[in-house]
C-alpha atoms as a PDB file:
ATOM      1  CA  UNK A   1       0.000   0.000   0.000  1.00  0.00           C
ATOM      2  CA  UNK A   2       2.423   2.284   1.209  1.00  0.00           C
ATOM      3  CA  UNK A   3       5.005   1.804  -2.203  1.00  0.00           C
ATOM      4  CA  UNK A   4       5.451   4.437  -4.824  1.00  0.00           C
ATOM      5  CA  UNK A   5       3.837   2.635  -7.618  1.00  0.00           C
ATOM      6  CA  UNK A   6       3.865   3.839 -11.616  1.00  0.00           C
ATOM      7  CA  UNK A   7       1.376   2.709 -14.083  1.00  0.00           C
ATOM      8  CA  UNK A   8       2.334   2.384 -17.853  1.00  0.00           C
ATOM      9  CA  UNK A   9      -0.530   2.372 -19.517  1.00  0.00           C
ATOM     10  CA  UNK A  10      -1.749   2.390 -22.955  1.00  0.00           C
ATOM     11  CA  UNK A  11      -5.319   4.228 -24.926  1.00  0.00           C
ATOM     12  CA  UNK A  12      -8.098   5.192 -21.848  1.00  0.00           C
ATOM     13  CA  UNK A  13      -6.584   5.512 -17.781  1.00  0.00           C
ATOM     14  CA  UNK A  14      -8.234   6.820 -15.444  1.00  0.00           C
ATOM     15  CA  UNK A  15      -6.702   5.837 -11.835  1.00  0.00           C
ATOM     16  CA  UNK A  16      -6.223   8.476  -9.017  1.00  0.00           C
ATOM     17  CA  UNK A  17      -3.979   7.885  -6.260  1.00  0.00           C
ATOM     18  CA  UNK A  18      -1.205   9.161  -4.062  1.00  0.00           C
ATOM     19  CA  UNK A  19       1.056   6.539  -4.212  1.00  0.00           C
ATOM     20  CA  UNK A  20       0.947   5.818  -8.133  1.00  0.00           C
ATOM     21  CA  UNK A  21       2.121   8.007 -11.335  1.00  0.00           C
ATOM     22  CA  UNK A  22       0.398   7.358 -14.369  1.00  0.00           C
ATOM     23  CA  UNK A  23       2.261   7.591 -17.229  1.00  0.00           C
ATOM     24  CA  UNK A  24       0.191   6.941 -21.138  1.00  0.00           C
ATOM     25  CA  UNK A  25       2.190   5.433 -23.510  1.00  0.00           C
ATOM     26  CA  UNK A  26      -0.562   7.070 -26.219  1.00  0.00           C
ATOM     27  CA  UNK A  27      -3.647   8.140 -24.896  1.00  0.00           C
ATOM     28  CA  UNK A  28      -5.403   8.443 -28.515  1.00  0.00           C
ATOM     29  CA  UNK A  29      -4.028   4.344 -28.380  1.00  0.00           C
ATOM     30  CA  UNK A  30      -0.978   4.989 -31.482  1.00  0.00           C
ATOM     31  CA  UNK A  31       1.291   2.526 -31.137  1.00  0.00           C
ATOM     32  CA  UNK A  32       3.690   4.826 -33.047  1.00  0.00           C
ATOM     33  CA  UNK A  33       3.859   7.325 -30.139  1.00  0.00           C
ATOM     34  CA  UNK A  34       4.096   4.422 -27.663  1.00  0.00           C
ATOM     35  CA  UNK A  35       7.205   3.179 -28.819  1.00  0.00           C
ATOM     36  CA  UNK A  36       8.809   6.374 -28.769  1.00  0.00           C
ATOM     37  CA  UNK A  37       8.016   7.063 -25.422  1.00  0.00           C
ATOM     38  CA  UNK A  38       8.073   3.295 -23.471  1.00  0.00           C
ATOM     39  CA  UNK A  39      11.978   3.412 -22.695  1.00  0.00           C
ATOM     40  CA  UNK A  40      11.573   7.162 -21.873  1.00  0.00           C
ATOM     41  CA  UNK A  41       8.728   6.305 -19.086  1.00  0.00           C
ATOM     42  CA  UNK A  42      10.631   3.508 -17.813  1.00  0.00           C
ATOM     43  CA  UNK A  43      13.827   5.731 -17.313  1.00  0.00           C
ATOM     44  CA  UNK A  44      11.414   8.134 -15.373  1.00  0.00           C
ATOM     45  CA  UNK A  45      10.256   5.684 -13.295  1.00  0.00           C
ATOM     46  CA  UNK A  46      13.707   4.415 -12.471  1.00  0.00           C
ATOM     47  CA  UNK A  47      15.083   7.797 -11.455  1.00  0.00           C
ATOM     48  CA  UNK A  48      11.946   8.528  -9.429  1.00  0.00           C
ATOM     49  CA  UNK A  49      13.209   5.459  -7.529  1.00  0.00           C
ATOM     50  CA  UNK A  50       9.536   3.769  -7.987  1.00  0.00           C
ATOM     51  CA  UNK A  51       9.054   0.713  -6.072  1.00  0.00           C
ATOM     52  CA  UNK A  52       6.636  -1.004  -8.624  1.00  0.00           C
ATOM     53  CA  UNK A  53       6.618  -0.560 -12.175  1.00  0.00           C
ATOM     54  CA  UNK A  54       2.595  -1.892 -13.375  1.00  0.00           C
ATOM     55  CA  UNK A  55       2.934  -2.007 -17.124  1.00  0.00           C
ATOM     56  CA  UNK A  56       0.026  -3.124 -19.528  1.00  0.00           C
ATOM     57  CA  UNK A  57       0.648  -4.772 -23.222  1.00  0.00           C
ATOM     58  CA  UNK A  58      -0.390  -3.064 -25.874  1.00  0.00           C
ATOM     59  CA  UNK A  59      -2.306  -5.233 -28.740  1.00  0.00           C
ATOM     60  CA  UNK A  60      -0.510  -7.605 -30.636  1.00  0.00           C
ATOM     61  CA  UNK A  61      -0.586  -6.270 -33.787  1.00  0.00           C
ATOM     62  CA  UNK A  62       2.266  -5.082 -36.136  1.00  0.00           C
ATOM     63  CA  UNK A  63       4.606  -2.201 -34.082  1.00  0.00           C
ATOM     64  CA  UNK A  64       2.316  -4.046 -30.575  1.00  0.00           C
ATOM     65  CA  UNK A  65       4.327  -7.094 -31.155  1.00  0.00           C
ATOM     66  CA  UNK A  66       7.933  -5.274 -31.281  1.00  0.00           C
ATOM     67  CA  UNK A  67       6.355  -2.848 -27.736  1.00  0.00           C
ATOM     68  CA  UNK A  68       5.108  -5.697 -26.027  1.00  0.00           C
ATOM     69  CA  UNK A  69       8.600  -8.071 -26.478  1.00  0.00           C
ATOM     70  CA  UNK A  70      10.144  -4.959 -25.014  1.00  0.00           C
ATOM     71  CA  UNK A  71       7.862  -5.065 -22.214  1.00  0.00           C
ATOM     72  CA  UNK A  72       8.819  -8.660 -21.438  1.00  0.00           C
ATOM     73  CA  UNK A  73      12.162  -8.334 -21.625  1.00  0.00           C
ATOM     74  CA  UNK A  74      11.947  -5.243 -19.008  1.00  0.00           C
ATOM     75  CA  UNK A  75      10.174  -7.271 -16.917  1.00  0.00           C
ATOM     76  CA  UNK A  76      12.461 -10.020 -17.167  1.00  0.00           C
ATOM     77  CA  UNK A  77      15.487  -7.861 -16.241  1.00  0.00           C
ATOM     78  CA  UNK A  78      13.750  -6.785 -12.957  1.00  0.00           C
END
C-alpha cells in the first residue's frame, strides 16, 4: 500500500492515487507514439526510484508485437 507505484498504460486511464504516477504510452491508443516514449517512461520511473513498475501490453498487432517483447524483456530484467 504504502510503495510508490507507476502505471504504464496504454489508450483510456483513469486511476487516481497518491502513491501511483500514471504515465500513457498514447492516450489516442498509437502505437507509433508508444514506442517512442516506453523506454523514456521507464527511465522516469527508475530515477523517481519507484518501487513497482505496473505495465500493460499493448495489442498484438504489427509495431504491438515489437512494444510488447520490449515489455517482457523489461520485466524479465527486474
Amino acid at each position: 500500500q504504502d510503495k510508490k507505484i507507476t502505471l504504464i498504460c496504454f489508450g483510456t486511464c483513469h486511476i487516481s492515487d497518491k502513491n501511483i504516477t500514471v504515465l500513457n504510452l498514447s492516450e489516442k491508443s498509437d502505437p507509433e507514439q508508444a514506442a517512442l516514449h516506453l523506454f523514456k517512461f521507464l527511465r522516469m520511473a527508475d530515477e523517481n526510484e519507484t518501487e513497482l513498475v505496473i505495465c500493460g501490453f499493448v495489442p498484438d498487432t504489427g509495431l504491438g508485437r515489437a512494444i510488447n517483447d520490449r515489455i517482457r524483456r523489461a520485466a524479465a530484467k527486474a
